[in-house]
N, C-alpha and C. Protein backbone atom coordinates (compact mmCIF):
# COMPACT_ATOMS: atom_id res chain seq x y z
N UNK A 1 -39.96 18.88 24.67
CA UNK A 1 -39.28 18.50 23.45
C UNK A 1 -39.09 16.99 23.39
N UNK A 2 -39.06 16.45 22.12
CA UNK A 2 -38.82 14.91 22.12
C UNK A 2 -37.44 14.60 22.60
N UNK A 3 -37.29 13.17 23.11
CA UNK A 3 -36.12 13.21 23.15
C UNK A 3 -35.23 13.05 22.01
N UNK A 4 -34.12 13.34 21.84
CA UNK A 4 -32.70 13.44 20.86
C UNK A 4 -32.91 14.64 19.67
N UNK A 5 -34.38 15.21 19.82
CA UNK A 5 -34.48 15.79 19.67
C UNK A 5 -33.94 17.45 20.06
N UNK A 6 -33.43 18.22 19.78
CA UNK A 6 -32.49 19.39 20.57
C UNK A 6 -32.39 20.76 19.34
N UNK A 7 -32.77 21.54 20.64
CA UNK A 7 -32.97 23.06 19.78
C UNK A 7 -31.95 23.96 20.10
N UNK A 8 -31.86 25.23 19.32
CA UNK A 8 -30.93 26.51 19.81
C UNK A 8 -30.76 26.30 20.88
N UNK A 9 -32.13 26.30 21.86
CA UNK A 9 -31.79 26.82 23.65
C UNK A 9 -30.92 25.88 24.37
N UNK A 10 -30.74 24.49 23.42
CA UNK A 10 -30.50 23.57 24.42
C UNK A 10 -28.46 23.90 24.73
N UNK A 11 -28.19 24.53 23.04
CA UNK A 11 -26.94 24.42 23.09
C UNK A 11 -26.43 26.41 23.22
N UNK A 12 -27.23 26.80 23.80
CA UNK A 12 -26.78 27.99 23.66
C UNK A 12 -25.43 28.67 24.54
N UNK A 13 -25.54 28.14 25.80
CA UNK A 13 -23.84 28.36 26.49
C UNK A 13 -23.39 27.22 26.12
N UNK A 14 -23.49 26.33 25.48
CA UNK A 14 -22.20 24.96 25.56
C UNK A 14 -21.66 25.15 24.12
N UNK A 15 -20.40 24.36 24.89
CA UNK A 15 -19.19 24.34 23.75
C UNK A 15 -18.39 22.79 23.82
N UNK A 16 -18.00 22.33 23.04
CA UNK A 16 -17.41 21.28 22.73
C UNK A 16 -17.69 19.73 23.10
N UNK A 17 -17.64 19.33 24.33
CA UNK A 17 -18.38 17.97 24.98
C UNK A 17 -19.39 18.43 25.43
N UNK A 18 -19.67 19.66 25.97
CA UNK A 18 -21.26 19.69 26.76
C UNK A 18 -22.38 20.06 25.12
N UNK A 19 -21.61 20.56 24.64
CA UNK A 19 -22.85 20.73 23.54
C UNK A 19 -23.75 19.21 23.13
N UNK A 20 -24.78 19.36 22.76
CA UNK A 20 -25.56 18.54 21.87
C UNK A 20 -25.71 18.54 20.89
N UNK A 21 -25.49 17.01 19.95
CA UNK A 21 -25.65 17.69 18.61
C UNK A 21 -27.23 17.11 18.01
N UNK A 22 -27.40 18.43 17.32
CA UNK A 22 -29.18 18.22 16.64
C UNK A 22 -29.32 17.35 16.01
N UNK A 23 -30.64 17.42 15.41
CA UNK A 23 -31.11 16.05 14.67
C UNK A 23 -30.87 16.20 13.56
N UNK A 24 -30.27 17.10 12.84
CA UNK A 24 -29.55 16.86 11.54
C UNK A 24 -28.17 16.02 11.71
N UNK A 25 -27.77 16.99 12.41
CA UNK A 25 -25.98 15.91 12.95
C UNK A 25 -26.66 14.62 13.41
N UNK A 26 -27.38 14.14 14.07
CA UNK A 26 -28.13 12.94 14.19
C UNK A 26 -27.99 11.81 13.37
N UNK A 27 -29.30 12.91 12.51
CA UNK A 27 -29.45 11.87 11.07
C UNK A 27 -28.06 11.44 10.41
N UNK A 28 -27.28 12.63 10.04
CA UNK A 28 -26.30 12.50 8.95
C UNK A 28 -25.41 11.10 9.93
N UNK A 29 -25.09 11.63 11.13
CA UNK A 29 -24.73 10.49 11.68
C UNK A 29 -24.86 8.68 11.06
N UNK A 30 -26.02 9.08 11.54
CA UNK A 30 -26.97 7.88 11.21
C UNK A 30 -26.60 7.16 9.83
N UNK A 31 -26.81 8.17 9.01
CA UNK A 31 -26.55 7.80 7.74
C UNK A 31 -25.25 6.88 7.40
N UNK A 32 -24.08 7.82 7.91
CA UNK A 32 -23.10 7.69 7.64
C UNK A 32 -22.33 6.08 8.58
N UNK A 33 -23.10 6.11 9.48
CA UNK A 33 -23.03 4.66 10.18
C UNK A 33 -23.59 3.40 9.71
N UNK A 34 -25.01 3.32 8.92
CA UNK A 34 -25.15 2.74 8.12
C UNK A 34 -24.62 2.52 6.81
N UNK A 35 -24.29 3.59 6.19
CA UNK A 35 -23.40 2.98 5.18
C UNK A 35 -22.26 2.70 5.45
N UNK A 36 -20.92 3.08 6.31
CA UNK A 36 -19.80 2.94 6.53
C UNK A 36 -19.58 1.88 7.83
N UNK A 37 -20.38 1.57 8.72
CA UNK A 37 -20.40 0.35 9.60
C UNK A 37 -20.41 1.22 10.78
N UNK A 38 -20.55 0.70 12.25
CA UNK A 38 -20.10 1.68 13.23
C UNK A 38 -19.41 2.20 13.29
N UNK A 39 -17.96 1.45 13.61
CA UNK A 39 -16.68 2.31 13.68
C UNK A 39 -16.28 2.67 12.91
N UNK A 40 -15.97 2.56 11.28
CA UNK A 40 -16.09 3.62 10.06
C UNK A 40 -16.86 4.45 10.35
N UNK A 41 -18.13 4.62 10.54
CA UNK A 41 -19.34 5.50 10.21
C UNK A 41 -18.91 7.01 11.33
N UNK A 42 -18.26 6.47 12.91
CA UNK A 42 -17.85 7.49 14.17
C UNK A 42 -17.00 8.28 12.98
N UNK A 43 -15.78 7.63 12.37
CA UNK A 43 -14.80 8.30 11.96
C UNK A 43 -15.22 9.17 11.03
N UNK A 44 -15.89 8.34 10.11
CA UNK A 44 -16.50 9.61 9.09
C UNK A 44 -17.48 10.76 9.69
N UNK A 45 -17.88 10.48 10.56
CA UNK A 45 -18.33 11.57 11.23
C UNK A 45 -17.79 13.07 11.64
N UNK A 46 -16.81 12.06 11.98
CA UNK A 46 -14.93 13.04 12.51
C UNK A 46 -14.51 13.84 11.70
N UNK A 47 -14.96 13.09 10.43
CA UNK A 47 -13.72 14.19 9.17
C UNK A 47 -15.35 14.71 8.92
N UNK A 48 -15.96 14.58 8.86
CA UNK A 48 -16.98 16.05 8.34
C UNK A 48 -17.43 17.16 9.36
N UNK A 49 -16.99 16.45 10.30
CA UNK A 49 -17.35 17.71 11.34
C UNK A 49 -17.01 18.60 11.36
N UNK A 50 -17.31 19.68 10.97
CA UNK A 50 -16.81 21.51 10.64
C UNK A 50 -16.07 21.51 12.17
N UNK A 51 -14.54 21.92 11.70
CA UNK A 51 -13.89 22.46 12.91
C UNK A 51 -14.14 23.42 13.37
N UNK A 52 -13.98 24.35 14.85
CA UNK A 52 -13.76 25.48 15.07
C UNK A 52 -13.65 27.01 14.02
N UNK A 53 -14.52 27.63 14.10
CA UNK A 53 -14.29 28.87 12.79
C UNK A 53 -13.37 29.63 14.07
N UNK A 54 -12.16 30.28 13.21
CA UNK A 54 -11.32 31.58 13.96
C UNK A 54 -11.63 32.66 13.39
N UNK A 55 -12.12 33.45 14.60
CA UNK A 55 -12.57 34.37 13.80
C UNK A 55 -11.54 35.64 13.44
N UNK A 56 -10.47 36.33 13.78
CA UNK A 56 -9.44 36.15 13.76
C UNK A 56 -8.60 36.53 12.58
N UNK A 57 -9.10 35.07 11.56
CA UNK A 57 -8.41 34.67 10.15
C UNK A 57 -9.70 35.01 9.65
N UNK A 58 -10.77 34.74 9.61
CA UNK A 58 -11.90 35.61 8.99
C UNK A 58 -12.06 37.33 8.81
N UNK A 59 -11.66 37.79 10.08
CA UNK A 59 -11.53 39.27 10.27
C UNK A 59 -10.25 39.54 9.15
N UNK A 60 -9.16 38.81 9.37
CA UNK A 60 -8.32 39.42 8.35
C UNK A 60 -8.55 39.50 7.29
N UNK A 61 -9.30 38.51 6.75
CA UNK A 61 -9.83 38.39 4.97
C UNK A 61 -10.45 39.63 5.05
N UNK A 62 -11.78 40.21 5.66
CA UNK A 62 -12.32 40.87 5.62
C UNK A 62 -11.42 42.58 5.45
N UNK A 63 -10.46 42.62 6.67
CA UNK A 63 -9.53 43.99 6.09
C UNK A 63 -8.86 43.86 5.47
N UNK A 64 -8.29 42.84 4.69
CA UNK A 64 -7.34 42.90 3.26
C UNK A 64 -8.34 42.57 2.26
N UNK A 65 -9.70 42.91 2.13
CA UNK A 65 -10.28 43.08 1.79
C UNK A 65 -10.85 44.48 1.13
N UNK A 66 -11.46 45.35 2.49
CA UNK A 66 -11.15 46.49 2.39
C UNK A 66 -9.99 47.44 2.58
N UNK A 67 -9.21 46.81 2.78
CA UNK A 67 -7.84 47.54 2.33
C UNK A 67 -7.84 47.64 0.85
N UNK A 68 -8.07 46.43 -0.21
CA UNK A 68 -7.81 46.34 -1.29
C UNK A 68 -8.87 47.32 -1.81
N UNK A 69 -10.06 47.76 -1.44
CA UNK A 69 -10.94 48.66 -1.83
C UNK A 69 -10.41 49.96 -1.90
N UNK A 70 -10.52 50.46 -0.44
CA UNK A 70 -9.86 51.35 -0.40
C UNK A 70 -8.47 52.38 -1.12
N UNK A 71 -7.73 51.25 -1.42
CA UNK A 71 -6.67 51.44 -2.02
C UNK A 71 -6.84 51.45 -3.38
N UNK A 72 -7.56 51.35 -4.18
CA UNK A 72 -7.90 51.30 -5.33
C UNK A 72 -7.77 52.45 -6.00
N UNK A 73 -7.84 52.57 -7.30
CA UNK A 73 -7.56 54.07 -8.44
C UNK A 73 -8.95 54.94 -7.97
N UNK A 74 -10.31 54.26 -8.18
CA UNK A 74 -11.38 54.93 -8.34
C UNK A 74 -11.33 55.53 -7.06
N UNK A 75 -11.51 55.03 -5.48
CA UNK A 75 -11.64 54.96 -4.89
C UNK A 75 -11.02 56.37 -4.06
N UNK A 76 -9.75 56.64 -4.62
CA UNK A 76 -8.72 57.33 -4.07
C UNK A 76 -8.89 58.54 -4.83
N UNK A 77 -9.68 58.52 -6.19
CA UNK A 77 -9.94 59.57 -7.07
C UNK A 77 -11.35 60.69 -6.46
N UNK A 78 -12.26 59.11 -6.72
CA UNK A 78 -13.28 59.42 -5.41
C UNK A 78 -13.26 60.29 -4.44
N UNK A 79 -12.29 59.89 -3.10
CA UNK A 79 -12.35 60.66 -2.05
C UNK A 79 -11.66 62.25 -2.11
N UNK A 80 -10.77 62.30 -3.07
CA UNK A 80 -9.81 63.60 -3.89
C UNK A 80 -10.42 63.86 -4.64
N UNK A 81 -11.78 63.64 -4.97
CA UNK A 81 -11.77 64.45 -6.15
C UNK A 81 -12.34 66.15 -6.31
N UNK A 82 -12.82 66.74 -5.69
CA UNK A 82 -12.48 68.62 -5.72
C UNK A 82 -11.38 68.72 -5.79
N UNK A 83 -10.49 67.81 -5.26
CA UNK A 83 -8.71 68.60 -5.22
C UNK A 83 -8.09 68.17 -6.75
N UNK A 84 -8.92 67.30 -6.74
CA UNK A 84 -7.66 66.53 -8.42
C UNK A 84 -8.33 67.50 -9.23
N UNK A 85 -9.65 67.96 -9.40
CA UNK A 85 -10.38 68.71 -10.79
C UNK A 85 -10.94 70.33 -10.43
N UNK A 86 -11.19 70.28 -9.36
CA UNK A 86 -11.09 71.62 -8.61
C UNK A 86 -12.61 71.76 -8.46
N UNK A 87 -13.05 72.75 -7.16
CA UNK A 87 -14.82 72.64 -6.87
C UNK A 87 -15.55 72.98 -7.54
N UNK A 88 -15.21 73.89 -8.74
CA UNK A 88 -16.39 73.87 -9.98
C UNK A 88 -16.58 72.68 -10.34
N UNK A 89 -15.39 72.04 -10.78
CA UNK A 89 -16.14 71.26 -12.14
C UNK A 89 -16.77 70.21 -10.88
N UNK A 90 -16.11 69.47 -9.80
CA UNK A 90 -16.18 68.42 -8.72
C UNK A 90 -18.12 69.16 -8.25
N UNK A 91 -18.25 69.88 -8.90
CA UNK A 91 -19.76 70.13 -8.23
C UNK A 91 -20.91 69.42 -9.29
N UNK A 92 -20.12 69.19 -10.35
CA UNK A 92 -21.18 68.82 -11.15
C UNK A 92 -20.73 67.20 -12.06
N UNK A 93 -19.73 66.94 -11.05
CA UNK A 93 -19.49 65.28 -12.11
C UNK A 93 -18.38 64.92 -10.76
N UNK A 94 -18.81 63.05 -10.98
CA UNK A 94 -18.17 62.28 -9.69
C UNK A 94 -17.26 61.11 -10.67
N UNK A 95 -16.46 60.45 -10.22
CA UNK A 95 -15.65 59.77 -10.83
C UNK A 95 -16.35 58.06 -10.37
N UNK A 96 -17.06 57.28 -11.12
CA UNK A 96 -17.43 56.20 -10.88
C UNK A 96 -17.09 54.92 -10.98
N UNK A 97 -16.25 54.60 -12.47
CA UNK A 97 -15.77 53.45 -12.54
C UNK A 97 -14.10 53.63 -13.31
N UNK A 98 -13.19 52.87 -13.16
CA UNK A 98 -12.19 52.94 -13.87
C UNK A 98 -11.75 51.68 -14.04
N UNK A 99 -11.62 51.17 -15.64
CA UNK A 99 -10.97 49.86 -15.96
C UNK A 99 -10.54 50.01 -17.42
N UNK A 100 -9.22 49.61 -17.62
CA UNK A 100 -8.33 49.16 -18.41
C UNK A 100 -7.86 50.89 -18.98
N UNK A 101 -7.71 52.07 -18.10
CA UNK A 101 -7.42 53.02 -18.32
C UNK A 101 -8.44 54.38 -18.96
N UNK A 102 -9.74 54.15 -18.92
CA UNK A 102 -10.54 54.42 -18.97
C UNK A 102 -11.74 54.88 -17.89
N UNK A 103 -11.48 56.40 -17.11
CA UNK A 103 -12.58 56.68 -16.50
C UNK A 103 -13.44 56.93 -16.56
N UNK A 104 -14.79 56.35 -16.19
CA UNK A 104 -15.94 57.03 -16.50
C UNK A 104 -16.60 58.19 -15.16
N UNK A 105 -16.86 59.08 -15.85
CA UNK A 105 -17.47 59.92 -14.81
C UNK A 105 -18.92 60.60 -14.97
N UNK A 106 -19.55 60.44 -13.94
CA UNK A 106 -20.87 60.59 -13.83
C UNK A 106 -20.99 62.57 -13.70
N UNK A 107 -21.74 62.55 -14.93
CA UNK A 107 -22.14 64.33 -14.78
C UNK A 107 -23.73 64.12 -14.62
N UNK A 108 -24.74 65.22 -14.18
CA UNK A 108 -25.89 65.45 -13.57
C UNK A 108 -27.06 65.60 -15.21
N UNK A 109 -26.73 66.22 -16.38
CA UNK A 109 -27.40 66.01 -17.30
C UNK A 109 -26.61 66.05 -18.61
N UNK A 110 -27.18 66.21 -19.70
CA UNK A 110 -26.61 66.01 -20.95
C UNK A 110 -26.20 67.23 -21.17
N UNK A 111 -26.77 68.23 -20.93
CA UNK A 111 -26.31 69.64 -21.23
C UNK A 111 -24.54 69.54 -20.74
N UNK A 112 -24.81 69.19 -19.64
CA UNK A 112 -23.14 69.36 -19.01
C UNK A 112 -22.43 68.10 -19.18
N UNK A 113 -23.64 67.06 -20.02
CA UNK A 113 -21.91 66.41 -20.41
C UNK A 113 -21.41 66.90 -21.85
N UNK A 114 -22.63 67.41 -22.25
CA UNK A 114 -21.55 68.29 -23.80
C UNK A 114 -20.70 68.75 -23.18
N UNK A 115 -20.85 69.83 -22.16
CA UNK A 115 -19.92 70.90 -21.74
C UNK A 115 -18.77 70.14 -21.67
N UNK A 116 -18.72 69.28 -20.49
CA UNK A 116 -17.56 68.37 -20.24
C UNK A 116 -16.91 67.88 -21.77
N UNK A 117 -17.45 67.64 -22.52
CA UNK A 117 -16.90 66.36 -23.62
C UNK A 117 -16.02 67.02 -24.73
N UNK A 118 -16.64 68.57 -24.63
CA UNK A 118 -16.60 69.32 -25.60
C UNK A 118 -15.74 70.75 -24.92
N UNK A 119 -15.70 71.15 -24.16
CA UNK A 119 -14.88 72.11 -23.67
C UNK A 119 -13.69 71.99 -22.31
N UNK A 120 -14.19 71.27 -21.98
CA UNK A 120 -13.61 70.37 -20.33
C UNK A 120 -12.66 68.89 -20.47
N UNK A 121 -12.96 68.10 -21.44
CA UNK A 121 -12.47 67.30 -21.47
C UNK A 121 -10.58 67.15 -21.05
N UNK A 122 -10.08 67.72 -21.88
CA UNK A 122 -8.36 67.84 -21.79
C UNK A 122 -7.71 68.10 -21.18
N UNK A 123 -8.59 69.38 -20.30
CA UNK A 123 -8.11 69.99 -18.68
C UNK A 123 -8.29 69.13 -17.71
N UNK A 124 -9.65 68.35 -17.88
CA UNK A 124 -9.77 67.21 -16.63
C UNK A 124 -9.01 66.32 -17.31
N UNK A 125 -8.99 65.78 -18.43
CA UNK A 125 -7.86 64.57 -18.41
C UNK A 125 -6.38 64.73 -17.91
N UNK A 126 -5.81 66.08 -17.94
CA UNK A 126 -4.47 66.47 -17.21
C UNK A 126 -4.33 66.20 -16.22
N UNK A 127 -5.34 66.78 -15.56
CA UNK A 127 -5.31 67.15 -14.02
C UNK A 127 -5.62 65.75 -13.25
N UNK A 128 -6.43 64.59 -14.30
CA UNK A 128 -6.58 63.35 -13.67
C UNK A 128 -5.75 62.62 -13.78
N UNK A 129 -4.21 62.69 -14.70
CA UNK A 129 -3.94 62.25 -14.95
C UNK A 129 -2.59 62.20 -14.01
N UNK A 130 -2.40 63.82 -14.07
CA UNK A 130 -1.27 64.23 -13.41
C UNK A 130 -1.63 63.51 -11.98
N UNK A 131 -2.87 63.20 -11.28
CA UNK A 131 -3.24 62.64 -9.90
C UNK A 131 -3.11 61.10 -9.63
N UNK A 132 -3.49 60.34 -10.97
CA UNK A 132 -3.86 59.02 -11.39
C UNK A 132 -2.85 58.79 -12.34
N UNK A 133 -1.73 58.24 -13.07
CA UNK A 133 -1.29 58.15 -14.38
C UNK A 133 -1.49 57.00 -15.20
N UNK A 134 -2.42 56.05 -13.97
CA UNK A 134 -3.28 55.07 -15.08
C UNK A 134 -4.46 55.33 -15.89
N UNK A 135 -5.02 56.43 -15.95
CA UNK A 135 -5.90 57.29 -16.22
C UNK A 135 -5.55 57.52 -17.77
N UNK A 136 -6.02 56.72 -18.94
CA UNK A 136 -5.52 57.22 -20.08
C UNK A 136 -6.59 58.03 -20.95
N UNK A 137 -8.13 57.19 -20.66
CA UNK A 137 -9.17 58.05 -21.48
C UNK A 137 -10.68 58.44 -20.58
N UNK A 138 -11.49 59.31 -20.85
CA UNK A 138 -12.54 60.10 -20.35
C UNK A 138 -13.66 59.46 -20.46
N UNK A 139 -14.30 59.14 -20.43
CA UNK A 139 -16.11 58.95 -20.71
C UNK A 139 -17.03 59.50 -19.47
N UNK A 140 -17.52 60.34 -20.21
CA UNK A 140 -18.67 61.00 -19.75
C UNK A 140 -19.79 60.35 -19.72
N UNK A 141 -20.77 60.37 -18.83
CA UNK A 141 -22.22 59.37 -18.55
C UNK A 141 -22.84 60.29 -17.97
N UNK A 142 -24.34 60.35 -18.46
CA UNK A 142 -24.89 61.08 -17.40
C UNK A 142 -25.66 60.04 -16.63
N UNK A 143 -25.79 60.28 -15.39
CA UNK A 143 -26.40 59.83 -14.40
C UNK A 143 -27.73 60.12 -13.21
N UNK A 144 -27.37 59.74 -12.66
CA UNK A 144 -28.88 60.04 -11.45
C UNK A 144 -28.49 61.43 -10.74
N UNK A 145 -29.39 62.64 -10.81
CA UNK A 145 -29.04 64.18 -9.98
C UNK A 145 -28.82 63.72 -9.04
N UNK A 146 -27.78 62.61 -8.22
CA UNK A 146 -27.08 62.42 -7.12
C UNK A 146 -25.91 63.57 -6.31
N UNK A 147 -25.55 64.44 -7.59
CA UNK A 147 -24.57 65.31 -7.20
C UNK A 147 -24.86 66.03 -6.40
N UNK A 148 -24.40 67.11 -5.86
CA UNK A 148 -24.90 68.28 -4.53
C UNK A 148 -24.74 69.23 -5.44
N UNK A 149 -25.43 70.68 -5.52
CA UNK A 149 -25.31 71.56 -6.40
C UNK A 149 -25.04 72.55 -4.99
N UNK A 150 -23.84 72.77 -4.97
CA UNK A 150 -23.91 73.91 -3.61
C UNK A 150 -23.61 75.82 -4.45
């Protein structure tokens, strides 16, 4: 390898003074020494240097993250749903999106979303409602034969 030149392998166990820094940190170096003078140019070096990532405080974003998923209307309708609408109808329509009080739920063809729209509707809006009470209106969609027909 050239010299000051430096790859993955060179820094792969080192950490902090033993590491090397590559020829991008190099250059930018460089850069930043020429325009800002030497000892300006070290300092500015200083403040751009990405500190330490914790990973830690990253992991937490990530589960109050999925916490916030999880915890959600659809989500919770989702995992309940044979119990909120019962295993007939839960065999043939899934609960997909919900916003501004409005669920939409995915049925398998058009035939059964008449059924739903037209005979089903009022019983599942109770029963979703009585489970969910942000739940104010229905929409039926048909979707991809994703459902299980058991």
């Amino acid at each position: 390898m050239l010299e000051g030149w430096t790859g993955p392998e060179d820094n792969r166990h080192k950490r902090g003074e033993q590491r090397k820094r590559s020829w991008l940190e190099q250059s930018r170096d460089g850069a930043l020494k020429s325009w800002y003078g030497d000892e300006s140019g070290e300092l500015e070096a200083e403040i751009h240097q990405r500190g330490p990532s914790m990973l830690g405080a990253e992991l937490g974003e990530f589960e109050r993250l999925i916490a916030r998923v999880a915890a959600s209307p659809v989500t919770r309708l989702q995992q309940n749903w044979p119990a909120v609408v019962g295993e007939q109808i839960a065999k043939y329509s899934f609960p997909v999106h919900l916003e501004r009080g409005e669920l939409r739920i995915e049925v398998n063809s058009a035939a059964q979303k008449y059924v739903f729209e037209v005979q089903l509707k009022a019983q599942i809006l109770a029963k979703v409602t009585a489970f969910e009470p942000g739940v104010r209106f229905l929409r039926f969609v048909t979707g991809e034969p994703r459902l299980k027909s058991i």
